[in-house]
Protein backbone atom coordinates (compact mmCIF):
# COMPACT_ATOMS: atom_id res chain seq x y z
CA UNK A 1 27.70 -192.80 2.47
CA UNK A 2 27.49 -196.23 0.89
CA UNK A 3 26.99 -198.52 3.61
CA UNK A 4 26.07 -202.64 3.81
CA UNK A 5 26.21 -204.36 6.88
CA UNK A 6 25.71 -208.18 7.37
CA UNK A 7 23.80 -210.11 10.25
CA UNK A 8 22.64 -213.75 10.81
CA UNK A 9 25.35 -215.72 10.96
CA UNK A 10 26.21 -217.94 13.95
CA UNK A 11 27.07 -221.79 14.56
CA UNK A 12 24.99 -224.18 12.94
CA UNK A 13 25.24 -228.30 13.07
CA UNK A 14 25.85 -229.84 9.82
CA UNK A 15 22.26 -230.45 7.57
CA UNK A 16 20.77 -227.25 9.66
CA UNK A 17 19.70 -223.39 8.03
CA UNK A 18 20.65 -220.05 8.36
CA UNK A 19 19.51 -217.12 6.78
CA UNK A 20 21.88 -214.63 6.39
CA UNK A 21 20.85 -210.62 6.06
CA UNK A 22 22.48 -207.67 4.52
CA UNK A 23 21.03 -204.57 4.96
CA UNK A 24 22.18 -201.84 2.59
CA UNK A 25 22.04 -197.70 2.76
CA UNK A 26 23.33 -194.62 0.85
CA UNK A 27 22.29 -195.39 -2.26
CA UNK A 28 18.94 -196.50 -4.36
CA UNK A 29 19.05 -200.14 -3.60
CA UNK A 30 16.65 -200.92 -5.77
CA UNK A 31 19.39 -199.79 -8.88
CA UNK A 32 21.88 -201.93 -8.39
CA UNK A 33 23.35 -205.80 -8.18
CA UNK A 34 24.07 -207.04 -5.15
CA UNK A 35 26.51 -210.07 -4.33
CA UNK A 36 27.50 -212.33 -1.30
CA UNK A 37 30.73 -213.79 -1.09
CA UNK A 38 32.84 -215.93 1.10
CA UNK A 39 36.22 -216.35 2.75
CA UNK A 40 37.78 -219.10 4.70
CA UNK A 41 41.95 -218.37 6.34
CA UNK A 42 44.17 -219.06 3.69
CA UNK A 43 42.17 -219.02 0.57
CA UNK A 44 40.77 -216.32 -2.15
CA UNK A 45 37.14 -214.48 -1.32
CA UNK A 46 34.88 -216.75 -3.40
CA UNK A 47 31.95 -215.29 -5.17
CA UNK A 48 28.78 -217.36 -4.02
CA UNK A 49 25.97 -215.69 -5.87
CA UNK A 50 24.89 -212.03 -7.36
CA UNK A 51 21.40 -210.76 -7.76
CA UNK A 52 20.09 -207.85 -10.30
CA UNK A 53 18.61 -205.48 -9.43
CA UNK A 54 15.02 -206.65 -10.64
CA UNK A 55 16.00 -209.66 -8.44
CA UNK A 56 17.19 -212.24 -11.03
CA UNK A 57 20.17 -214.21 -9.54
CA UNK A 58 22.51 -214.61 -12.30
CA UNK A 59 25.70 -216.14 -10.55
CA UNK A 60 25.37 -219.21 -8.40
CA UNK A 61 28.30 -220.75 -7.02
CA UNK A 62 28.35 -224.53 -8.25
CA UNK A 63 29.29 -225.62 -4.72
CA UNK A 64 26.05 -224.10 -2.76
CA UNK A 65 23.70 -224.91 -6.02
CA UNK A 66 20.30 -226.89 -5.15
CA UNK A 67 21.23 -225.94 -1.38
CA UNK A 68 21.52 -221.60 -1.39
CA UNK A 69 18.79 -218.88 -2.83
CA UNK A 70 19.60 -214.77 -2.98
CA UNK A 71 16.48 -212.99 -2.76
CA UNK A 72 16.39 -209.20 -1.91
CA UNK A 73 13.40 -207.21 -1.06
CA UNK A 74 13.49 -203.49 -2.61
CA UNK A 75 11.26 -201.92 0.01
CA UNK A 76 13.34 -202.81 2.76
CA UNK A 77 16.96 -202.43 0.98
CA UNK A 78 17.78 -206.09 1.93
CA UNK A 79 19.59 -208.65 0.97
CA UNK A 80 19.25 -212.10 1.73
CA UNK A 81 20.97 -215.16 1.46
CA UNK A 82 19.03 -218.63 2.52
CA UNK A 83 21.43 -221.39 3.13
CA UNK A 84 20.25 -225.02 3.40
CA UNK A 85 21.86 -228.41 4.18
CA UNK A 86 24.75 -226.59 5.69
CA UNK A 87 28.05 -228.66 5.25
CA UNK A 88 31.29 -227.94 7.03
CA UNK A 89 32.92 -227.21 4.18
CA UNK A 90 30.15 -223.92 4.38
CA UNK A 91 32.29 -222.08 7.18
CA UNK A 92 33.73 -219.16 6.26
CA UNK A 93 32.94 -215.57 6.69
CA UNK A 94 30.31 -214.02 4.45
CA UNK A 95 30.30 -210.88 3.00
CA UNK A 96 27.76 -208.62 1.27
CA UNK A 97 29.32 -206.54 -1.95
CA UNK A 98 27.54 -204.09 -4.06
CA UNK A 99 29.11 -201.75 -6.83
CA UNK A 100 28.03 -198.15 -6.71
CA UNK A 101 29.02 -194.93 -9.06
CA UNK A 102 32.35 -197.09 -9.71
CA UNK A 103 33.27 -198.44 -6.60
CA UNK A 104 33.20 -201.37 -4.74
CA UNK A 105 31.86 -201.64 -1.63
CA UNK A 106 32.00 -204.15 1.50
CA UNK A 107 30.45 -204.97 4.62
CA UNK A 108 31.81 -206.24 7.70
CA UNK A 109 31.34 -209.56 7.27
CA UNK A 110 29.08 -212.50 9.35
CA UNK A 111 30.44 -215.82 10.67
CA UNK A 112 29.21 -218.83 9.65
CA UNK A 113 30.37 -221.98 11.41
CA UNK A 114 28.77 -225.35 10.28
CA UNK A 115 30.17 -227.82 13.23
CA UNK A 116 28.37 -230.62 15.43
């Protein structure tokens, strides 16, 4: 089955890195977009960026611009999202979404908290 699970996020002061992971399975990776979003308590998921499947990012949120890259690498049906310059206003949970044979599909989620 269709499976993406997320890894890499922790607590992080603010101006430091993270790179987040999502490792995907079930289906030929290398097919299909792949997307990372974000939640924080009380507001909507918010789509951060998506990636094609030939690995041109054609969403970027304007928020993260000039401070997060997607990349994915096909061989190892990854994901990844490189966050710089983390700002508090970065915490939230992230989430990894692909869409497969006409559903939608979601990891677990990974923490991010930007805090000093």
């Amino acid at each position: 089955q269709v499976q993406v699970v997320e890894s890499g996020g922790g607590l992080v002061q603010p101006g430091g890195s993270l790179r987040l992971s999502c490792a995907a399975s079930g289906f030929t990776f290398s097919n299909y977009a792949m997307s990372w979003y974000r939640q924080t308590p009380g507001k909507q998921r918010e789509l951060v960026t998506t990636i094609t499947s030939a690995g041109e990012v054609i969403t970027l949120a304007a928020s993260v611009k000039g401070r997060f890259t997607t990349s994915r690498d096909n061989a190892k049906n990854t994901v990844y999202l490189q966050m710089n310059s983390l700002k508090s206003e970065d915490t939230a949970i992230y989430y990894c979404n692909t869409f497969v044979r006409g559903y939608v599909y979601w990891g677990q989620g990974t923490q991010v908290t930007v805090s000093s």
